[in-house]
N, C-alpha and C. Protein backbone atom coordinates (compact mmCIF):
# COMPACT_ATOMS: atom_id res chain seq x y z
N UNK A 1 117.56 163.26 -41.88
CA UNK A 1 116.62 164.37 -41.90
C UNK A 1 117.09 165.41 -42.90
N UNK A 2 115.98 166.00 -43.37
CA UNK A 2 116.37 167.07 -44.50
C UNK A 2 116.68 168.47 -43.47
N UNK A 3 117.06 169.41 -44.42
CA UNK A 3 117.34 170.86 -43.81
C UNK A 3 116.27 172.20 -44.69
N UNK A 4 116.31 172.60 -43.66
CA UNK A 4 115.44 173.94 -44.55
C UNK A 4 116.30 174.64 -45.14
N UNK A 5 115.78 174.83 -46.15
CA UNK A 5 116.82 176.07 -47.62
C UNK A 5 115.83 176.99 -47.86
N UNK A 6 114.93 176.92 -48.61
CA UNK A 6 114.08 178.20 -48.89
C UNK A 6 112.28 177.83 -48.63
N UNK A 7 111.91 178.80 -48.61
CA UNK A 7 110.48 178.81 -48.63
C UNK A 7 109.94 179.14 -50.06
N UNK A 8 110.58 179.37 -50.57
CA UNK A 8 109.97 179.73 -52.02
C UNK A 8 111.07 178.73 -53.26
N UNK A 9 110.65 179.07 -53.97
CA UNK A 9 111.76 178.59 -55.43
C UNK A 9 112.58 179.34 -55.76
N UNK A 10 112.99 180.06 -54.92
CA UNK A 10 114.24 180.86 -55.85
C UNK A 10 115.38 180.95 -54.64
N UNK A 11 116.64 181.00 -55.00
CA UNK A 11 117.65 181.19 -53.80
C UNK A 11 117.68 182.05 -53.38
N UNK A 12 116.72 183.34 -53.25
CA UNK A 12 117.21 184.39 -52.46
C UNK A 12 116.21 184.15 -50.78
N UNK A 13 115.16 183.92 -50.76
CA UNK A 13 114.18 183.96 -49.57
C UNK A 13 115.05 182.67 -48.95
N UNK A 14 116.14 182.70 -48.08
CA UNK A 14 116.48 182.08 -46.95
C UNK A 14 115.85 182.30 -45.87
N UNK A 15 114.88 181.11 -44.99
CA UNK A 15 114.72 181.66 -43.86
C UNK A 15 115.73 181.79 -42.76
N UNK A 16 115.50 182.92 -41.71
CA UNK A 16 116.19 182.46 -40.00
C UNK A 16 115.56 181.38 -39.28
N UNK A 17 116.86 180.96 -38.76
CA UNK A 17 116.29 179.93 -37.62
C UNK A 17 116.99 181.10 -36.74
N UNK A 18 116.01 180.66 -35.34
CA UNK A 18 116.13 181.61 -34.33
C UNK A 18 116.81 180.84 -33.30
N UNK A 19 117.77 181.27 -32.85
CA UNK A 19 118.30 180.71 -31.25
C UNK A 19 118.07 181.74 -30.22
N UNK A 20 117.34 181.22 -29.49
CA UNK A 20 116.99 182.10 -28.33
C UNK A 20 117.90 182.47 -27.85
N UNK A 21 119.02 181.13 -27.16
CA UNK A 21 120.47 181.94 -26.10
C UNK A 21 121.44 181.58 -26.50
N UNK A 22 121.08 182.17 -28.26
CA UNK A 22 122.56 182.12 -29.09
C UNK A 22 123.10 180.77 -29.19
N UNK A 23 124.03 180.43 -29.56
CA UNK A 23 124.69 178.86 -29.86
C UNK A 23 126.12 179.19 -28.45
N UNK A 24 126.33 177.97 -27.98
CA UNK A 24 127.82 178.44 -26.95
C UNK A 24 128.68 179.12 -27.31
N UNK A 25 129.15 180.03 -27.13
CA UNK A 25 130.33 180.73 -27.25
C UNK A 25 129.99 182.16 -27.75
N UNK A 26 128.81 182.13 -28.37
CA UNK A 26 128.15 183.39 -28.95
C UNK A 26 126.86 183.87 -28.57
N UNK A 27 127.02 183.79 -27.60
CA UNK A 27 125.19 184.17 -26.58
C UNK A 27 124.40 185.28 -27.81
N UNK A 28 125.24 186.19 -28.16
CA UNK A 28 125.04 187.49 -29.21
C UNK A 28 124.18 187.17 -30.18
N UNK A 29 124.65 186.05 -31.31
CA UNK A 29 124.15 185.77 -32.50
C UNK A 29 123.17 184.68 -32.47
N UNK A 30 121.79 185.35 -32.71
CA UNK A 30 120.64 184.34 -32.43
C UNK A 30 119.89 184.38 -33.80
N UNK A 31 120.12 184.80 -34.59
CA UNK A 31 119.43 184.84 -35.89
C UNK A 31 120.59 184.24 -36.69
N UNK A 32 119.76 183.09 -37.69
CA UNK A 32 120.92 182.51 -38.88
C UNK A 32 120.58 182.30 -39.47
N UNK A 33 120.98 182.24 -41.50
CA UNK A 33 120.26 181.87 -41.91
C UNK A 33 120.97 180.50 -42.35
N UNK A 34 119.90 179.19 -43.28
CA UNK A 34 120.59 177.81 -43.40
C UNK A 34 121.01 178.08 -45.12
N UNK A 35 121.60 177.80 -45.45
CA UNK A 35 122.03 177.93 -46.81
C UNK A 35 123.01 176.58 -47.64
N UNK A 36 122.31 176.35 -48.37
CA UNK A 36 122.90 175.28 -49.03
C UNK A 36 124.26 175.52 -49.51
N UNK A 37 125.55 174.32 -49.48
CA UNK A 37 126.71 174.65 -49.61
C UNK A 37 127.57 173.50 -50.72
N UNK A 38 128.00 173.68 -50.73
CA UNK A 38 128.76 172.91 -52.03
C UNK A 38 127.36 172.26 -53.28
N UNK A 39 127.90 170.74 -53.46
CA UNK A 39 126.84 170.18 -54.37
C UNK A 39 125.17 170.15 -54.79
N UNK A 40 124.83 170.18 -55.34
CA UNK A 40 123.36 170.49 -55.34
C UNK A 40 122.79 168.80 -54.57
N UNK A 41 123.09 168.14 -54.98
CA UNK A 41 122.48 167.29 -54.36
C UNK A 41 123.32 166.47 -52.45
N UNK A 42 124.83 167.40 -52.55
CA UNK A 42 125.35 167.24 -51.72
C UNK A 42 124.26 167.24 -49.73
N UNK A 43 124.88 167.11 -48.86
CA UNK A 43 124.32 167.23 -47.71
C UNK A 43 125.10 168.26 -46.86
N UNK A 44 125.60 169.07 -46.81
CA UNK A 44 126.26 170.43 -46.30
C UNK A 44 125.68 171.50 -46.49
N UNK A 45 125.58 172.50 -45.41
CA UNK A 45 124.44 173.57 -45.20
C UNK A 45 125.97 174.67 -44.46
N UNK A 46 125.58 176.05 -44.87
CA UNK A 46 126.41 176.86 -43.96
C UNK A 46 125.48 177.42 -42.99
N UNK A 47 125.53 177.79 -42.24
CA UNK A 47 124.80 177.89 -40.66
C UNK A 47 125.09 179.72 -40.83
N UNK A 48 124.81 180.51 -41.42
CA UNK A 48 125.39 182.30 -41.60
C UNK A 48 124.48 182.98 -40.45
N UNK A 49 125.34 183.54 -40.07
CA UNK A 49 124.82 184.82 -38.52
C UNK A 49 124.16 185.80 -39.77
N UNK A 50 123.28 186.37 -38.81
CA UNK A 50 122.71 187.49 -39.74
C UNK A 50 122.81 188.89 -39.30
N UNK A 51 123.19 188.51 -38.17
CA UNK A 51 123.85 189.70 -36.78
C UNK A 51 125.30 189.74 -37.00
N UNK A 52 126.52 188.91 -37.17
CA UNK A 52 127.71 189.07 -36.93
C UNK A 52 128.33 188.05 -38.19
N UNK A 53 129.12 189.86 -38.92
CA UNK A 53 128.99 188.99 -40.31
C UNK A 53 130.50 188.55 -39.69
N UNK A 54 130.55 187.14 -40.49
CA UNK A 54 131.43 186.17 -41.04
C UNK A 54 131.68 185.23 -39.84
N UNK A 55 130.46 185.30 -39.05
CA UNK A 55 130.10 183.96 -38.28
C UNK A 55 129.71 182.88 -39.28
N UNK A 56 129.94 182.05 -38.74
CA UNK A 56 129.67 180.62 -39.91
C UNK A 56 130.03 179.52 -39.69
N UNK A 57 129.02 178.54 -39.90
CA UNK A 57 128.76 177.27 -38.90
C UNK A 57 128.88 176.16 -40.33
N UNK A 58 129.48 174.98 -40.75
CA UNK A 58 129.48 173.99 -41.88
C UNK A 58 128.54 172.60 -40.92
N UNK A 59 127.45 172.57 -41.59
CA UNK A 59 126.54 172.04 -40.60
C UNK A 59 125.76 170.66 -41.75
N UNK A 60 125.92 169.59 -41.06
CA UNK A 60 125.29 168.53 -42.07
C UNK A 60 124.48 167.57 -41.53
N UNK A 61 123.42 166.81 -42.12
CA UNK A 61 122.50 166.17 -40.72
C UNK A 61 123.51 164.71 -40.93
N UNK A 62 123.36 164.42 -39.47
CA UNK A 62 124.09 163.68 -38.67
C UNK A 62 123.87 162.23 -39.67
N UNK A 63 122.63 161.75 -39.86
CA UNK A 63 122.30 160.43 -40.31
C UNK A 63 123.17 160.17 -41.69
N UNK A 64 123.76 161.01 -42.10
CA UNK A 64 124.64 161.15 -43.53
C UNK A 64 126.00 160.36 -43.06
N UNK A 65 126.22 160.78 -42.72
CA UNK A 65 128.22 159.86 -42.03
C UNK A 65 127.73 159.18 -40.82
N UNK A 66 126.82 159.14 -40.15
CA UNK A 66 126.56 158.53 -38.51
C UNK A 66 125.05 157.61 -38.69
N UNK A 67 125.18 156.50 -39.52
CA UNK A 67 123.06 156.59 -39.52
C UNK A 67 122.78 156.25 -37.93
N UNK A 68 123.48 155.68 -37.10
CA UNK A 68 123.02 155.08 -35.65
C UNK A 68 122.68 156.30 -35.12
N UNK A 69 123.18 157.06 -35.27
CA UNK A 69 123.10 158.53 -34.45
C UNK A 69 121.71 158.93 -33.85
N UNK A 70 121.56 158.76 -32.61
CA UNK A 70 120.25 159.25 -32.17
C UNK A 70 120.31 159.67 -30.57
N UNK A 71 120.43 160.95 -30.60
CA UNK A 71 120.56 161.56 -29.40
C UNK A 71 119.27 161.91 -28.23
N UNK A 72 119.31 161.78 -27.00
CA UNK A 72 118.54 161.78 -26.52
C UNK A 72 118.21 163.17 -26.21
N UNK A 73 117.73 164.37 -26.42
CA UNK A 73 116.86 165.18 -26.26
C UNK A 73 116.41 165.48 -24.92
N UNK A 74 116.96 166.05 -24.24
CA UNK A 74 116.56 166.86 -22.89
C UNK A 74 115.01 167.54 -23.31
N UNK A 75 114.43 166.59 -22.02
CA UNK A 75 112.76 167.69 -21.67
C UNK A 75 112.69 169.27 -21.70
N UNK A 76 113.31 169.60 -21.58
CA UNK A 76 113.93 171.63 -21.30
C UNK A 76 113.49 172.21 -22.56
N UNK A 77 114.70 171.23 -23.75
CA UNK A 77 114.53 171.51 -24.91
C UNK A 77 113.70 171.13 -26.15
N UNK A 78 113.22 170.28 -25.46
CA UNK A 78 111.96 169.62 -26.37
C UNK A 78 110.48 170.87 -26.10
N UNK A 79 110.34 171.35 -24.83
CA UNK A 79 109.40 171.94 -24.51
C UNK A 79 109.92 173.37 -24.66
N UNK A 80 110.77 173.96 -24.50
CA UNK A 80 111.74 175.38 -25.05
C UNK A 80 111.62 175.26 -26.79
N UNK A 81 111.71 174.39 -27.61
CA UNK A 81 111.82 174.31 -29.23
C UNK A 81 110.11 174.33 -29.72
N UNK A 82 109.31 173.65 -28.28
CA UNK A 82 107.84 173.46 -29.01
C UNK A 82 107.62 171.81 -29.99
N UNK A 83 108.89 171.39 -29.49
CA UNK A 83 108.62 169.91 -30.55
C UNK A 83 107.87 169.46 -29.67
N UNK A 84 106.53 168.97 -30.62
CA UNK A 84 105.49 167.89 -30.21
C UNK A 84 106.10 166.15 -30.85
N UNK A 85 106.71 165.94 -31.56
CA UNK A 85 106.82 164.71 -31.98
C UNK A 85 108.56 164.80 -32.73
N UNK A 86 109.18 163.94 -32.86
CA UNK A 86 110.76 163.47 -33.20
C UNK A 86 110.53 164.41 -34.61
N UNK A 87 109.04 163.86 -35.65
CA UNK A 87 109.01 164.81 -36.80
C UNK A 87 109.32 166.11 -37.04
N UNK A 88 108.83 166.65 -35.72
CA UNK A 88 108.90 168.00 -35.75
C UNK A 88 110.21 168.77 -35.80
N UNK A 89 111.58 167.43 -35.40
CA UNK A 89 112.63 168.16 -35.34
C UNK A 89 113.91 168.11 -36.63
N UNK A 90 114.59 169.04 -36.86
CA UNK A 90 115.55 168.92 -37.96
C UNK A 90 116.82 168.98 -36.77
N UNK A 91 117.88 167.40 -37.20
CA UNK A 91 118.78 167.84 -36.28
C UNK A 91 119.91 168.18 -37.61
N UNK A 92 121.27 168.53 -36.84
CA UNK A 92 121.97 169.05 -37.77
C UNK A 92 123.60 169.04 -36.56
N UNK A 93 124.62 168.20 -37.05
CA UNK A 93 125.49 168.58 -36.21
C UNK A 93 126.80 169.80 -37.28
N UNK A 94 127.77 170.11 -36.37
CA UNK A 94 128.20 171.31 -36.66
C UNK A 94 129.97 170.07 -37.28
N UNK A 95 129.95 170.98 -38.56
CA UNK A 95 131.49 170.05 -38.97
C UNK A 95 133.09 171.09 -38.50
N UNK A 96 133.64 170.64 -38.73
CA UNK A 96 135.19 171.29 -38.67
C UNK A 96 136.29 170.31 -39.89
N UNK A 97 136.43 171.27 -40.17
CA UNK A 97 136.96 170.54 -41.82
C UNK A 97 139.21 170.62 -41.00
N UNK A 98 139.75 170.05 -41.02
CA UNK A 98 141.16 170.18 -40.83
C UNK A 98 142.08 170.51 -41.88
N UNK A 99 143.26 170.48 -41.99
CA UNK A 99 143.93 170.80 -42.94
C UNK A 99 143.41 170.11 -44.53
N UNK A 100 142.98 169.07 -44.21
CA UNK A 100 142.61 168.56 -45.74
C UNK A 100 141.08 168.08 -45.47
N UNK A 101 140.73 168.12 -46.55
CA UNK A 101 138.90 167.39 -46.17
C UNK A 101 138.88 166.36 -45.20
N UNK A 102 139.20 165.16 -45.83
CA UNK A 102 139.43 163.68 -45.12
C UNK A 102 139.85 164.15 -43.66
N UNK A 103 140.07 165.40 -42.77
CA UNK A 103 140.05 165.16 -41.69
C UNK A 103 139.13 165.93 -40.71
N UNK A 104 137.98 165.93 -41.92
CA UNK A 104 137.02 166.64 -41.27
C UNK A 104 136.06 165.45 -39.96
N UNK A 105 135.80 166.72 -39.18
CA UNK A 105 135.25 165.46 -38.02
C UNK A 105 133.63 166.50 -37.25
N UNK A 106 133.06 165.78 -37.17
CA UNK A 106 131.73 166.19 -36.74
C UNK A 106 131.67 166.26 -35.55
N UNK A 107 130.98 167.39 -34.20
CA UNK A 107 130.94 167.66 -32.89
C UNK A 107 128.89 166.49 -33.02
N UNK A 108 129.28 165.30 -32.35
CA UNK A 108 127.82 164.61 -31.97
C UNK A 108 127.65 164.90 -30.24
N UNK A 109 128.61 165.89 -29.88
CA UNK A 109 128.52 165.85 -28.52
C UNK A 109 127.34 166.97 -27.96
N UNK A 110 127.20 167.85 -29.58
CA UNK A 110 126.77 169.38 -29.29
C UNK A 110 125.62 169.56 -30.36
N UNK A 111 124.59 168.49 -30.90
CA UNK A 111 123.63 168.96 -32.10
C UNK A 111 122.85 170.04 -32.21
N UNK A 112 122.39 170.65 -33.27
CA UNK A 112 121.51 171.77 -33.61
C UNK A 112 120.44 170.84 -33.52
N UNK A 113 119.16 171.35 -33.24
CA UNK A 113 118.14 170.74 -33.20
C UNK A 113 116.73 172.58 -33.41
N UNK A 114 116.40 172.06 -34.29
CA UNK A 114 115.35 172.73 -35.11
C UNK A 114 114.13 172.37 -35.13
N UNK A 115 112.82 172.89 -34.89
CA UNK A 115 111.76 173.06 -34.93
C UNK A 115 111.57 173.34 -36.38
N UNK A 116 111.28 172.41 -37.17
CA UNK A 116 111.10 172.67 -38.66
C UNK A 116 109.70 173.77 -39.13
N UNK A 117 108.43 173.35 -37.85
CA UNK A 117 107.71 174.54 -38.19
C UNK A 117 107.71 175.96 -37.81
N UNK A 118 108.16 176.19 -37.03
CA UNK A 118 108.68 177.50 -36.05
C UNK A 118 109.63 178.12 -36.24
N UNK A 119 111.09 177.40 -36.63
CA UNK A 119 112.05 177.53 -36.67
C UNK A 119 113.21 177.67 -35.77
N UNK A 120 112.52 177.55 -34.50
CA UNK A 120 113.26 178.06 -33.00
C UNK A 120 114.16 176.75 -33.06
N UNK A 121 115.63 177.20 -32.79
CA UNK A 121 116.46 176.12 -32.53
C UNK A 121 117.54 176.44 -31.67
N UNK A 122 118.36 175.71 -31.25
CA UNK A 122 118.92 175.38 -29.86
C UNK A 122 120.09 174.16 -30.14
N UNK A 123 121.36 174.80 -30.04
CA UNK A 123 122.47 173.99 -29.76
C UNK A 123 122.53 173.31 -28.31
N UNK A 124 122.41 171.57 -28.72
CA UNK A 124 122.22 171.13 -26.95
C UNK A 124 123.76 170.33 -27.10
N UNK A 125 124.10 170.93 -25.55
CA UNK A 125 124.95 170.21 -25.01
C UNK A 125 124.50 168.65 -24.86
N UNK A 126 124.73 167.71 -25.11
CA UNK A 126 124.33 166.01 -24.60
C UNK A 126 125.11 166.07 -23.30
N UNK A 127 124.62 165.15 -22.46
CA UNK A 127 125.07 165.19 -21.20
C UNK A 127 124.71 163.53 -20.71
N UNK A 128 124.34 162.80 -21.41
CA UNK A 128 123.93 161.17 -21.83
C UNK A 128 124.89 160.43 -22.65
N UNK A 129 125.33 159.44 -21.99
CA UNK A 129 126.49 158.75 -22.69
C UNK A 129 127.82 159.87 -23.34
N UNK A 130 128.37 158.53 -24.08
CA UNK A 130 129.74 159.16 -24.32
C UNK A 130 129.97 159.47 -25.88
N UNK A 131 129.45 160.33 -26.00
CA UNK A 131 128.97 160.88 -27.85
C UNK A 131 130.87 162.08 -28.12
N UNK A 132 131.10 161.68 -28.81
CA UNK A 132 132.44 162.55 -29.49
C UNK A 132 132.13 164.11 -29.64
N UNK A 133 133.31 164.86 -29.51
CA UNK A 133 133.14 166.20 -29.25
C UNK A 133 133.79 165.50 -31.11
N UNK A 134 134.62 165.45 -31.73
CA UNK A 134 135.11 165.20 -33.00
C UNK A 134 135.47 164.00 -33.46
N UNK A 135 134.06 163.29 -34.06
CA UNK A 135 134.08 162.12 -34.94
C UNK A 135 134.13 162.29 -36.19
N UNK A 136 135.56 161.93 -37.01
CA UNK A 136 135.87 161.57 -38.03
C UNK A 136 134.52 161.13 -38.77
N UNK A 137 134.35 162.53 -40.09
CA UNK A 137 133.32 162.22 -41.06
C UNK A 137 133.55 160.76 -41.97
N UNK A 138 135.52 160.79 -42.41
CA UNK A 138 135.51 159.96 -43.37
C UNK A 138 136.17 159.07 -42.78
N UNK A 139 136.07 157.08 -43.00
CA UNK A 139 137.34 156.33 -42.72
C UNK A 139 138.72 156.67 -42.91
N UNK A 140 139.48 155.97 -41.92
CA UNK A 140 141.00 156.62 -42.24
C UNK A 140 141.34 156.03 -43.23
C-alpha cells in the first residue's frame, strides 16, 4: 500500500492524520503529519507530532519487507476509522532502526492503520495470532 505525502505538488502542504486516542504511550499527540524520508523512490515515511515537537515515528508499509503480512482488523476499528472496504485503508507499521541499519526491525504486533479518505487513524494493538513486537527488516 502507498502512503499519503501531499495533497498538492509541492512539499510543503503535508496533510494530518488524526489519532483520536493518540498512539500508546502518548494519549497527548493526536495530530501527525506523514512525510516522506530518505530516497525519493525509497518506502520510509517519518510519522512527525504536530503537537509535541520531536515526537517521531520511522514508519514503512508493511508489504515492502513482509509481503504475507495481513493483519486481521478488529470490528471497533474498522467502524471507529470509517473503513468501508480493505481499499479504504493505508496500513503502515512503525520501524526501530538499532545500532546499525541491518538491525532495524519492524513492530507487526502494533500497525498504523489509516483511513486514506478521512485520514482518521489508529495504532491497533493485534491480539490474533502470534505477529512480532520486532521483526528483522533485513536477512541476517
Amino acid at each position: 500500500m502507498s502512503t499519503i505525502v501531499t495533497d498538492t505538488d509541492t512539499d510543503i502542504d503535508v496533510p494530518a492524520l488524526h489519532f483520536a486516542a493518540g498512539i500508546p504511550g502518548f494519549p497527548e499527540a493526536r495530530q501527525f503529519a506523514l512525510v516522506w524520508w530518505g530516497d525519493e523512490d525509497g518506502p520510509f515515511s517519518i510519522l512527525t507530532s504536530l503537537e509535541q515537537t520531536g515526537l517521531e515515528f520511522l514508519v514503512v508499509p508493511p508489504h515492502t519487507f513482509f509481503p504475507d503480512y495481513a493483519p486481521e482488523i478488529d470490528d471497533d476499528t474498522v467502524e471507529r476509522l470509517g473503513l468501508a472496504s480493505s481499499d479504504d485503508a493505508i496500513l503502515m507499521v512503525i520501524v526501530t532502526v538499532g545500532d546499525q541499519p541491518g538491525d532495524a526491525t519492524a513492530n507487526l504486533l502494533a500497525p498504523v492503520v489509516v483511513n486514506r479518505h478521512t485520514r482518521e487513524a489508529a495504532q491497533v494493538v493485534l491480539t490474533e495470532g502470534e505477529l512480532p513486537l520486532r521483526a528483522p527488516l533485513f536477512d541476517a
